[in-house]
Each structure stands twice: as structure tokens, then as C-alpha cells.
N, C-alpha and C. Protein backbone atom coordinates (compact mmCIF):
# COMPACT_ATOMS: atom_id res chain seq x y z
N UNK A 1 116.39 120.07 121.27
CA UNK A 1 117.60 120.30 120.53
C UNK A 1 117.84 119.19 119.51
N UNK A 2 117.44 117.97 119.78
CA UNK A 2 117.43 116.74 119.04
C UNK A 2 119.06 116.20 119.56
N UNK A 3 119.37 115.12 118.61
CA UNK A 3 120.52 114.16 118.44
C UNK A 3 121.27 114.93 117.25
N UNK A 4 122.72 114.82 118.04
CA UNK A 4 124.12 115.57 117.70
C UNK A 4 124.43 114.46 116.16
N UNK A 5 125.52 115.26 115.19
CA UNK A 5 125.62 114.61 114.38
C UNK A 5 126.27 113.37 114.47
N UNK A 6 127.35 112.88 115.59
CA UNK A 6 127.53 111.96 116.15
C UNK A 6 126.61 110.75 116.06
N UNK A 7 125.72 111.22 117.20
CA UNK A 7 124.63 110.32 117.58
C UNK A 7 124.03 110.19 116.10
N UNK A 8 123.21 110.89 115.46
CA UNK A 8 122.64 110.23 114.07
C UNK A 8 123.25 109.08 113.35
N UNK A 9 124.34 109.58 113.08
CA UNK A 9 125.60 108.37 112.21
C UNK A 9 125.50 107.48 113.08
N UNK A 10 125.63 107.25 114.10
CA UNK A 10 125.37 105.96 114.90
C UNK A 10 124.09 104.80 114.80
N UNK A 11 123.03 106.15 114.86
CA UNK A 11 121.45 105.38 114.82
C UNK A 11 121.51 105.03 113.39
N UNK A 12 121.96 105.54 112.30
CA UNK A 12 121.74 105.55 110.92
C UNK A 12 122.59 103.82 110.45
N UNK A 13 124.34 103.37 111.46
CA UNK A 13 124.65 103.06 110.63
C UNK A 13 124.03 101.67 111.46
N UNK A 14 123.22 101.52 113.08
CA UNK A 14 122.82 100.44 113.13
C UNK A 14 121.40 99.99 112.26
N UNK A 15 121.04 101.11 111.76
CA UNK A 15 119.81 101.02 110.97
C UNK A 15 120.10 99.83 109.87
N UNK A 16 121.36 100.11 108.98
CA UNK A 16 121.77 99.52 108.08
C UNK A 16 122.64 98.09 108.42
N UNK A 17 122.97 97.81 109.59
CA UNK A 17 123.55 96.70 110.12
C UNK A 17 122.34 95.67 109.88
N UNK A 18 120.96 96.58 110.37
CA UNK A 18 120.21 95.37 110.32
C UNK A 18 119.29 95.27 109.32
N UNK A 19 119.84 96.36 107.90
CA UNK A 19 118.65 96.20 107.08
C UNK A 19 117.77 96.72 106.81
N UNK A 20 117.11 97.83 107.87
CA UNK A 20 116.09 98.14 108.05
C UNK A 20 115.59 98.78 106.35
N UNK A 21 114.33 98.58 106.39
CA UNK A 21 113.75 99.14 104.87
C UNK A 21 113.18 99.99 105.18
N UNK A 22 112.89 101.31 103.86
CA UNK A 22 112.18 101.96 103.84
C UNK A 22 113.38 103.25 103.69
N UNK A 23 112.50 104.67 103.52
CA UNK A 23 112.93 105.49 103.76
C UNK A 23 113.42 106.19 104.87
N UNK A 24 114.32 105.51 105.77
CA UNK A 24 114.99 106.59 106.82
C UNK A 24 115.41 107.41 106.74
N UNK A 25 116.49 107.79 105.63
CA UNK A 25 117.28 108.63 105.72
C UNK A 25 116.44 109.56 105.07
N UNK A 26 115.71 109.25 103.85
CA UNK A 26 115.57 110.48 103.21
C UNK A 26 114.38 111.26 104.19
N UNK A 27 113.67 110.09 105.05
CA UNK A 27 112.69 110.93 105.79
C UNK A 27 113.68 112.18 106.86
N UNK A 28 114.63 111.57 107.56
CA UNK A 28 115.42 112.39 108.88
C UNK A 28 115.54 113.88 108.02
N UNK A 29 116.09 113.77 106.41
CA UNK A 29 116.50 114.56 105.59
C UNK A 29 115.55 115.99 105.66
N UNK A 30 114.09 115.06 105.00
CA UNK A 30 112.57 115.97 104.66
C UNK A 30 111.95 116.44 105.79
N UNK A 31 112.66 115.83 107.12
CA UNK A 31 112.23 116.75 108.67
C UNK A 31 112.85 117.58 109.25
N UNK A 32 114.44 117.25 108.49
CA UNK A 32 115.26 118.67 108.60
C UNK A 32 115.11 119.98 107.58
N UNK A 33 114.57 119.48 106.66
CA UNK A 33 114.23 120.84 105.56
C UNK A 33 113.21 121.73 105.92
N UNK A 34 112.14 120.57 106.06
CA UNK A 34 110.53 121.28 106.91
C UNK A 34 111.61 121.89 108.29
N UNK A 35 111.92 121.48 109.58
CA UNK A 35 112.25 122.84 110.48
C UNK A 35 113.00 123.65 109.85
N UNK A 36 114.12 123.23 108.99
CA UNK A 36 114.27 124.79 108.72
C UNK A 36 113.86 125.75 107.76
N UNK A 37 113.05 125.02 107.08
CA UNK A 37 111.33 125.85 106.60
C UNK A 37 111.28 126.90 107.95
N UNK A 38 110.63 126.25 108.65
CA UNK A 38 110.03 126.95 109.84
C UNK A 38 111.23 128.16 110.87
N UNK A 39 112.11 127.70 110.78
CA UNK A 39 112.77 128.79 111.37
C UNK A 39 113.32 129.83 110.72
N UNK A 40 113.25 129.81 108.96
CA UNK A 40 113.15 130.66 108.32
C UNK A 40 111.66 131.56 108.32
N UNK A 41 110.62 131.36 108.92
CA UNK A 41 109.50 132.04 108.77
C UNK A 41 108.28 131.08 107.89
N UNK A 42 108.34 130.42 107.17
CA UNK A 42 107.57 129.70 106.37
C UNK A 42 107.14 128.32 107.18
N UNK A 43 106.27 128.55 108.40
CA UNK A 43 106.00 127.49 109.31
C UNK A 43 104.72 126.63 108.43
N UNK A 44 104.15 126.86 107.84
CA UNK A 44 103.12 125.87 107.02
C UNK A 44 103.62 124.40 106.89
N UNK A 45 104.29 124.63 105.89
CA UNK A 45 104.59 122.83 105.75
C UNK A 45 105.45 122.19 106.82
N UNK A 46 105.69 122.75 107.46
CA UNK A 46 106.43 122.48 109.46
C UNK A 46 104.90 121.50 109.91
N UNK A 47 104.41 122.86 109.99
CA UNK A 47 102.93 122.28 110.69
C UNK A 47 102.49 121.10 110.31
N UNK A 48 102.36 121.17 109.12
CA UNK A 48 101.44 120.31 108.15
C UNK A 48 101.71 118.83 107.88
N UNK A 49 103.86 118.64 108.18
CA UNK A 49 104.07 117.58 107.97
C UNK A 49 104.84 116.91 109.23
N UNK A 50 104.94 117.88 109.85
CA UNK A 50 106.02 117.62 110.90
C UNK A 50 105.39 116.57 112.45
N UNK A 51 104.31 116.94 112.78
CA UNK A 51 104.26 116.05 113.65
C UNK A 51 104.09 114.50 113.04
N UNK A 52 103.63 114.08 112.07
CA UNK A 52 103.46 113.13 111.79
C UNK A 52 104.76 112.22 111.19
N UNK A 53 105.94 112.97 110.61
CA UNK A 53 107.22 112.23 110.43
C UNK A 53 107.98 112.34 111.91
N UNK A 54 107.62 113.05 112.95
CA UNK A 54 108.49 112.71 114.40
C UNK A 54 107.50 111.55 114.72
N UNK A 55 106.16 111.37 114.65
CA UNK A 55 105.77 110.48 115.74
C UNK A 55 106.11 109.34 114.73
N UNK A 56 106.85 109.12 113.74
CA UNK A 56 106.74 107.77 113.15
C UNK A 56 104.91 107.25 112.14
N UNK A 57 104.39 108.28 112.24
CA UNK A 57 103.02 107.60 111.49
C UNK A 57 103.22 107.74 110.15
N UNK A 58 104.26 108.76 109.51
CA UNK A 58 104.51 108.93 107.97
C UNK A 58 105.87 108.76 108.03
N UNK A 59 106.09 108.42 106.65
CA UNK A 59 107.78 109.06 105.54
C UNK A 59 107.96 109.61 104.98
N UNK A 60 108.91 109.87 104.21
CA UNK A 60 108.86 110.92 103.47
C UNK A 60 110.31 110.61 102.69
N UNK A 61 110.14 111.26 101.54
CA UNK A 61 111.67 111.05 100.70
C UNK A 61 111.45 112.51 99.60
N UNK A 62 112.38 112.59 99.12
CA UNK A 62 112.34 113.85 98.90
C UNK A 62 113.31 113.98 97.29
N UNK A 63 113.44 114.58 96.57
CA UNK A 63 114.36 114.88 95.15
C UNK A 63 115.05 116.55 95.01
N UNK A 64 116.47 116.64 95.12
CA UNK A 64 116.82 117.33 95.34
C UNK A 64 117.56 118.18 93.70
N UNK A 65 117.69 119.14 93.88
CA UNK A 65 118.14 120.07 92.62
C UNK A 65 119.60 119.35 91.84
N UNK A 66 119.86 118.81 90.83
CA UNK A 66 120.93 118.52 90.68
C UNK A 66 121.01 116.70 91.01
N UNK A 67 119.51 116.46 91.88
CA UNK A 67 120.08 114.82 92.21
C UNK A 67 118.97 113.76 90.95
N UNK A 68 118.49 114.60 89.86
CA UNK A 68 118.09 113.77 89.21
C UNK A 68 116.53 113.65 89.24
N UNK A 69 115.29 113.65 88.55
CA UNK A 69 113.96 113.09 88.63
C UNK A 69 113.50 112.59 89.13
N UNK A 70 114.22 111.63 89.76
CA UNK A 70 113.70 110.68 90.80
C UNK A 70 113.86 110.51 91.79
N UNK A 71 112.81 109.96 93.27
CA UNK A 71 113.21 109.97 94.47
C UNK A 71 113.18 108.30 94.88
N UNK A 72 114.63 108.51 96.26
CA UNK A 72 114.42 106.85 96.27
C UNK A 72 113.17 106.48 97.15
N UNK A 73 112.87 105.11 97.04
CA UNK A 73 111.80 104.79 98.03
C UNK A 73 110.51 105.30 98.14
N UNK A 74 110.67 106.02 96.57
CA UNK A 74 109.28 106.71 96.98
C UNK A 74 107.63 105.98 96.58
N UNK A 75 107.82 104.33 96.61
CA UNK A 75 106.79 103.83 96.49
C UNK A 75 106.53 103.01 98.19
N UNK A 76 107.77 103.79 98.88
CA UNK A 76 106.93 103.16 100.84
C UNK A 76 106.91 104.57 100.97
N UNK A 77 106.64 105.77 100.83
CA UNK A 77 106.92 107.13 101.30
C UNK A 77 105.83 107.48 101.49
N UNK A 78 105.10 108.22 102.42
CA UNK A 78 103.63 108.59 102.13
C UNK A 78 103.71 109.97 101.59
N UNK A 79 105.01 110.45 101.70
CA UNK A 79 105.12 112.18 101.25
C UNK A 79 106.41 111.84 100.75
N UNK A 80 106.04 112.78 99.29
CA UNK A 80 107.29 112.76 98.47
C UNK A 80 107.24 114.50 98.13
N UNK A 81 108.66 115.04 98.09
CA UNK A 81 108.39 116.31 98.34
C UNK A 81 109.77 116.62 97.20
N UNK A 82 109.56 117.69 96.44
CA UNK A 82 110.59 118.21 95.54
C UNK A 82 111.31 119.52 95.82
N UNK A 83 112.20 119.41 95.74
CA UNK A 83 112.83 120.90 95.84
C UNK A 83 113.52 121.53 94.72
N UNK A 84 112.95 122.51 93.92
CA UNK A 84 112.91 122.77 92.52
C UNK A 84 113.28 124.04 92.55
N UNK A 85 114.24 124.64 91.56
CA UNK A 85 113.93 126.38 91.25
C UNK A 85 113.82 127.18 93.06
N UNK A 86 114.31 126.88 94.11
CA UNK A 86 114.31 127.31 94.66
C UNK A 86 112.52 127.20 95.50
N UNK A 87 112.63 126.19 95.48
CA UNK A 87 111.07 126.17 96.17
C UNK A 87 110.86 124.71 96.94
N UNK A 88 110.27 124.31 97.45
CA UNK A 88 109.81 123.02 98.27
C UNK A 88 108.07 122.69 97.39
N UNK A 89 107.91 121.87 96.79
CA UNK A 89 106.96 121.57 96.30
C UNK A 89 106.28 119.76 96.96
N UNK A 90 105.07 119.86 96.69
CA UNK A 90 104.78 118.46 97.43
C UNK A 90 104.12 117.60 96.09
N UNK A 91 105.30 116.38 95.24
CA UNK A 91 105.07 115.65 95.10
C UNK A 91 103.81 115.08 94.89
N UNK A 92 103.47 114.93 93.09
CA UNK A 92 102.35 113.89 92.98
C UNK A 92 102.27 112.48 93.59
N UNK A 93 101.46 111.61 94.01
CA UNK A 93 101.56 110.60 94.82
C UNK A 93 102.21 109.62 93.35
N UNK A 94 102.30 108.29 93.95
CA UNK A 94 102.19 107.25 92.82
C UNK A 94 101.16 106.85 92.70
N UNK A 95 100.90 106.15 91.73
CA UNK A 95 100.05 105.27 91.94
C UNK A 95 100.29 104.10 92.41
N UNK A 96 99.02 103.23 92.57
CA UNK A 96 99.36 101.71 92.43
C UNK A 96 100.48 101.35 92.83
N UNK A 97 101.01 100.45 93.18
CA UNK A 97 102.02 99.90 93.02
C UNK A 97 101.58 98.11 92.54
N UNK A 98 101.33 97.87 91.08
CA UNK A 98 101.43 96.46 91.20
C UNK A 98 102.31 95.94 90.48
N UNK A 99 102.13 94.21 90.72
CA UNK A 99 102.93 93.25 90.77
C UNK A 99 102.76 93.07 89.19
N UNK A 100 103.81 93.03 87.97
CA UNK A 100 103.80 92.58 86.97
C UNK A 100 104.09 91.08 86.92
N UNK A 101 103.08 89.96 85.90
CA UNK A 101 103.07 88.90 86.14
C UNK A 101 104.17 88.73 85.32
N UNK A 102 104.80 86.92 86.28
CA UNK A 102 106.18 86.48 85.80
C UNK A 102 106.29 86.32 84.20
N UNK A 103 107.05 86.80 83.69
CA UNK A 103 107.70 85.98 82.34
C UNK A 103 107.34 84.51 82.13
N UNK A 104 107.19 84.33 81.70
CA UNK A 104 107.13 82.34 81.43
C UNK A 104 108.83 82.04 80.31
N UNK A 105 108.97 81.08 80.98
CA UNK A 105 110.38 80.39 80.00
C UNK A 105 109.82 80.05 78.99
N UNK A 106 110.52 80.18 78.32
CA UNK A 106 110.01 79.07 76.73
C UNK A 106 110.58 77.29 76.75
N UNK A 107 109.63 76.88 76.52
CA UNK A 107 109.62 75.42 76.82
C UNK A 107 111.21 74.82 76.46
N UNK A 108 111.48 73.97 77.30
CA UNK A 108 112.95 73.85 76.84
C UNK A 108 113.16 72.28 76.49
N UNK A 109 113.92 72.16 75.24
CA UNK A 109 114.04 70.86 74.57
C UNK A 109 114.92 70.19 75.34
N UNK A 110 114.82 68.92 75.14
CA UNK A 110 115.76 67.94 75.37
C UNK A 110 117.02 68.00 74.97
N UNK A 111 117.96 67.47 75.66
CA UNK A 111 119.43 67.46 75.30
C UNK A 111 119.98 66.54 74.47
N UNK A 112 120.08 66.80 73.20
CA UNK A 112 120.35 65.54 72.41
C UNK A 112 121.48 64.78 73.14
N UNK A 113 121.47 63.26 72.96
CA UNK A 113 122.22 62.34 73.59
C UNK A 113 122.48 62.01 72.72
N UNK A 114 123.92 61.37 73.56
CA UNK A 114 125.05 60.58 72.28
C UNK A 114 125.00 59.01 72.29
């Protein structure tokens, strides 16, 4: 049956007491869409993604109709999933993620003295 909406808000808001990173929420989100994928009849992407966001081995974040181009977190996500025009689509990966090197200051003069 899982955890009542109660209980979630609870686990969710000690999540954030301590910080925790990454995609939680939007994953709990993309494991409630996939079952009810599946209990509408369309068990594929149930199958396909679902044991692996319950046992904790993936994430997932997701972009919803109306919430804009972009998904959050979706450079720790291993599944990024769109929901478009009435459809569930699975997200090109990112690439890469690298580190752009620092800026350098520009050398800074002396303080004229009086």
C-alpha cells in the first residue's frame, strides 16, 4: 500500500532538516507516475524503471507540462523523464558534467597613500 500522505511529509521534511541532496522528491514524484502508468494498463515503463527507483540504485527527476524546460537535479538523476502533449517520454541524458576553470582577478594595484 506504501506510506500515507502524512507519513511522506514527515520523511520529506526530515530529509530537508538535514540537507539531504539530490533528487528526492522529484524521484518519490517519477515512481508515482510510473505506478500509475501501470495501473492504467501501460505497465512497460513500471517494469522498466520501477524496481530500480524503490531499491534506491537510481533517481529520477522529471519536467512537467506548464513547469518550464527544465528539470531540477537533473545532473545527479540517472533518469530524467518528460511529460509532454500528453505522453511520458524518457529524457536525453546530459552530458558531462564539467568543472569550468576559475576566473582569475585582474591584478590589483596598490592603494595610493597619503
Amino acid at each position: 500500500m506504501g506510506p500515507l500522505p502524512v507519513e511522506t511529509v514527515v520523511a520529506f521534511v526530515e530529509l530537508g532538516r538535514y540537507a539531504v541532496p539530490g533528487p528526492a522528491v522529484e524521484t518519490v514524484a517519477a515512481a508515482a507516475l510510473l505506478a500509475r502508468l501501470a495501473e492504467l494498463g501501460d505497465a512497460g515503463p513500471a517494469k522498466r524503471f520501477l524496481p530500480a527507483l524503490a531499491s534506491g540504485a537510481a533517481s529520477a527527476t522529471l519536467t512537467l507540462p506548464g513547469g518550464g524546460p527544465y528539470a531540477l537535479d537533473a545532473d545527479a538523476a540517472g533518469l530524467v523523464l518528460a511529460v509532454a502533449d500528453g505522453e511520458l517520454r524518457l529524457a536525453p541524458g546530459h552530458a558531462r558534467v564539467r568543472r569550468l576553470p576559475r576566473p582569475r582577478a585582474p591584478p590589483r594595484r596598490p592603494a595610493a597613500r597619503r
